[in-house]
C-alpha atoms as a PDB file:
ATOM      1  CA  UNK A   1       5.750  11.599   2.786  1.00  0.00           C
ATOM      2  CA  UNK A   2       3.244   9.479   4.453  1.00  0.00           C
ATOM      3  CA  UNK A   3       4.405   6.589   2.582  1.00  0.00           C
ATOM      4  CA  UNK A   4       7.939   7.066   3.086  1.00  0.00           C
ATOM      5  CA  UNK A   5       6.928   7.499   6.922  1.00  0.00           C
ATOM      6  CA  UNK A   6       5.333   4.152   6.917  1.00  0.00           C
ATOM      7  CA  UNK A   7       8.623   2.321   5.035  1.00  0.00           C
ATOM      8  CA  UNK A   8      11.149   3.970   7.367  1.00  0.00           C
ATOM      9  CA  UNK A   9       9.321   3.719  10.931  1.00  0.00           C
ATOM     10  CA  UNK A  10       7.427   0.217  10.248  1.00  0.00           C
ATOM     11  CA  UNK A  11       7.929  -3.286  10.267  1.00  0.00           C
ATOM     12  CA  UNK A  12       6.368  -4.951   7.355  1.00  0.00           C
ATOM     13  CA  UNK A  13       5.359  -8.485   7.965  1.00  0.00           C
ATOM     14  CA  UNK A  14       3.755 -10.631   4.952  1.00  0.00           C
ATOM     15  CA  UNK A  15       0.696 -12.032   6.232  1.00  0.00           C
ATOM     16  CA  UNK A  16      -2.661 -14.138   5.421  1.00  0.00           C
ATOM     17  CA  UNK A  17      -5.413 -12.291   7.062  1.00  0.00           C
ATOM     18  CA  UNK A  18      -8.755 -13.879   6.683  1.00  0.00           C
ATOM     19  CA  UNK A  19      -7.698 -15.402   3.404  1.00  0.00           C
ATOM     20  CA  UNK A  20      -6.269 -12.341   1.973  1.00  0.00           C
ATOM     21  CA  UNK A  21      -2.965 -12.182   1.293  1.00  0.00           C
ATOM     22  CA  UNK A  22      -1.132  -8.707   2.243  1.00  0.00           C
ATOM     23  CA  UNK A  23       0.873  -6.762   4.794  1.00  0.00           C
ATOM     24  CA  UNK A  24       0.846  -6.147   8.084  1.00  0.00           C
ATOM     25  CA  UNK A  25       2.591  -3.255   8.829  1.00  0.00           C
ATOM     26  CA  UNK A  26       3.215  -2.424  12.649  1.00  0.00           C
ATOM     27  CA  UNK A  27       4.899   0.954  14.013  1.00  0.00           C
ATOM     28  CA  UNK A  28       8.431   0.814  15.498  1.00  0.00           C
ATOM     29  CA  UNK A  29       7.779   4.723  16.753  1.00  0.00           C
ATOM     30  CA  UNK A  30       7.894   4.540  20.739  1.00  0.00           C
ATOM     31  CA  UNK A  31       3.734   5.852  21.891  1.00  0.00           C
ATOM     32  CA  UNK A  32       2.435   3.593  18.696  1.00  0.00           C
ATOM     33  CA  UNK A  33       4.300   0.327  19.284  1.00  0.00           C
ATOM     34  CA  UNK A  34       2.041  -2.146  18.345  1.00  0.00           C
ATOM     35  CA  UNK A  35      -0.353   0.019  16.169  1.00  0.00           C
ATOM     36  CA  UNK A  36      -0.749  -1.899  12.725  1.00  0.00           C
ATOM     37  CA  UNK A  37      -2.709  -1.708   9.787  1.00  0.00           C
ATOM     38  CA  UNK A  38      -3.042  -4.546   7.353  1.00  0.00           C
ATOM     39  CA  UNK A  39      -2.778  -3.086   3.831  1.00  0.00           C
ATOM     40  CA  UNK A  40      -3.897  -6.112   1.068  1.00  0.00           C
ATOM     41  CA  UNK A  41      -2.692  -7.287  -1.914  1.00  0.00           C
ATOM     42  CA  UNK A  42      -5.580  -6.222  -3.804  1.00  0.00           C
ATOM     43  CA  UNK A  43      -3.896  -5.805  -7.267  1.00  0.00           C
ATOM     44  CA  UNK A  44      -5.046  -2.712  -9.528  1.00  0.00           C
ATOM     45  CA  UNK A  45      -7.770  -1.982 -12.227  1.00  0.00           C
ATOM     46  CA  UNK A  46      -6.449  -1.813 -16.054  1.00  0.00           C
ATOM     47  CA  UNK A  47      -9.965  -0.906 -17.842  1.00  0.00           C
ATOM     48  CA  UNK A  48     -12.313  -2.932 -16.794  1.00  0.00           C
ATOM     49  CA  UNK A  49     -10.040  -6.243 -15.445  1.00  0.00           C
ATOM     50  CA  UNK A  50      -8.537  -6.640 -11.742  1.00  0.00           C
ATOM     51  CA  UNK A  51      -5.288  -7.422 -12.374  1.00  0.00           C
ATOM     52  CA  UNK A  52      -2.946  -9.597  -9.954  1.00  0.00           C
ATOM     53  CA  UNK A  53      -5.086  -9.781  -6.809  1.00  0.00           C
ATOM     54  CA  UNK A  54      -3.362 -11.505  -3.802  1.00  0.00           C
ATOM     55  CA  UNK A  55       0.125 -10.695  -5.319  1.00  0.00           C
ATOM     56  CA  UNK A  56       0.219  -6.906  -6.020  1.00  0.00           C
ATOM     57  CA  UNK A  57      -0.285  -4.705  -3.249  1.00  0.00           C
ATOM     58  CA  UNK A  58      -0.607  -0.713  -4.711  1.00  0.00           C
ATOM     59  CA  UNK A  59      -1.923   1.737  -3.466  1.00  0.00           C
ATOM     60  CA  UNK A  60      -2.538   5.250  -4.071  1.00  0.00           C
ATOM     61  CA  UNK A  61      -1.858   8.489  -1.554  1.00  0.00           C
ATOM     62  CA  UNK A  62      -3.186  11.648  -1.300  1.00  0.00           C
ATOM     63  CA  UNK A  63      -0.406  13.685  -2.749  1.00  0.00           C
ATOM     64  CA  UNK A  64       0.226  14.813  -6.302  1.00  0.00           C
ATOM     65  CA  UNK A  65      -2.326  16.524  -8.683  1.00  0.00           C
ATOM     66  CA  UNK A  66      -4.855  15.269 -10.814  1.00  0.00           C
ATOM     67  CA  UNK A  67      -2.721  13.757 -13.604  1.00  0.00           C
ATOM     68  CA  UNK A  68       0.377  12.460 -11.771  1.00  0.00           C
ATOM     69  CA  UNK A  69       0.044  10.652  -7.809  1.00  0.00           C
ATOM     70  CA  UNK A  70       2.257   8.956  -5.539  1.00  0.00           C
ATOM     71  CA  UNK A  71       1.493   5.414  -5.037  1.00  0.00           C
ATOM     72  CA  UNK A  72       3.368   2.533  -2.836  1.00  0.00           C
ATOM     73  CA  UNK A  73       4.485  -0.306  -4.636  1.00  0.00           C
ATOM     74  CA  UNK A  74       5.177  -3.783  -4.032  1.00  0.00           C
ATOM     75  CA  UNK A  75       5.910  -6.131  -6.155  1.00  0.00           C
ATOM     76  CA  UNK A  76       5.098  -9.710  -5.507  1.00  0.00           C
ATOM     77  CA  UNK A  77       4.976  -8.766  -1.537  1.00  0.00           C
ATOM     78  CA  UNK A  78       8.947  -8.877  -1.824  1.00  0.00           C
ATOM     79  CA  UNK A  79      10.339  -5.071  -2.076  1.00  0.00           C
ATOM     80  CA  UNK A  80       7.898  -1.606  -1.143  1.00  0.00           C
ATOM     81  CA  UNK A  81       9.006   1.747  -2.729  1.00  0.00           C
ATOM     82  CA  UNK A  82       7.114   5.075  -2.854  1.00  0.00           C
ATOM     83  CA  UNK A  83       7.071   6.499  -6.718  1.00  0.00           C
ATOM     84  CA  UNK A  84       4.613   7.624  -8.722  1.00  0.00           C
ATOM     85  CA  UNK A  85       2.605   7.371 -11.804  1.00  0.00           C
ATOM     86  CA  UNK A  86       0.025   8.701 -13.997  1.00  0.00           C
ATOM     87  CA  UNK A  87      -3.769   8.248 -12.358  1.00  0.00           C
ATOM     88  CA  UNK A  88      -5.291   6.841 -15.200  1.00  0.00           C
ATOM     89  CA  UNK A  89      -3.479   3.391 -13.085  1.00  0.00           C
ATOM     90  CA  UNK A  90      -6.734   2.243 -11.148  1.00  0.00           C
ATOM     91  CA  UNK A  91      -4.904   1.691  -7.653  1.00  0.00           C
ATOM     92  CA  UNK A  92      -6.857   1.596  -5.355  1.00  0.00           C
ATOM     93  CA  UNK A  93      -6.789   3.852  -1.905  1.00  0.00           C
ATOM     94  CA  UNK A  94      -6.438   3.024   1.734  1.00  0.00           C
ATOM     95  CA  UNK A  95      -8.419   5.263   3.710  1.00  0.00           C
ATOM     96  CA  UNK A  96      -7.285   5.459   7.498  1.00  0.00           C
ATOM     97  CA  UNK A  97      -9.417   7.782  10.250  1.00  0.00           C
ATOM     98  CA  UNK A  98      -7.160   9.498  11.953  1.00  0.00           C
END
């Protein structure tokens, strides 16, 4: 749901932040205008190789149980979607202090 939250209530902007290619995604809610957090293109793990750094961004969330999780996906920083997979997928996690 957080995910979903973040699609429906943000604007995404790709972006190079310090070299790192990503997205910067900014709140449209009114209170949070202007709140952002960059979320990189940091690719995912498949055994031990990082696969498609700079291009992929995934990432995992919180929700699901400890076979099956919800993760965002982009692919090729052109289209986001929440879905989910199994968490063998090493994707990696954004965590945000609340």
């Amino acid at each position: 749901s957080e995910f979903q939250e973040l699609l429906d209530n943000c604007t995404w902007s790709k972006t190079l932040l310090n070299g790192i290619n990503g997205y910067m995604v900014t709140s449209n809610i009114p209170g949070y205008i202007n709140s952002s957090i960059f979320l990189p293109a940091s690719g995912y793990r498949s055994g031990n190789l990082l696969k498609l750094k700079g291009e992929y961004t995934h990432y995992w969330s919180s929700s699901g149980d400890a076979h099956y999780g919800f993760a965002l996906f982009d692919y090729a920083l052109e289209h986001c979607f929440v879905g989910g997979l199994g968490r063998y997928i090493g994707y990696p996690i954004r965590p945000v202090c609340p």
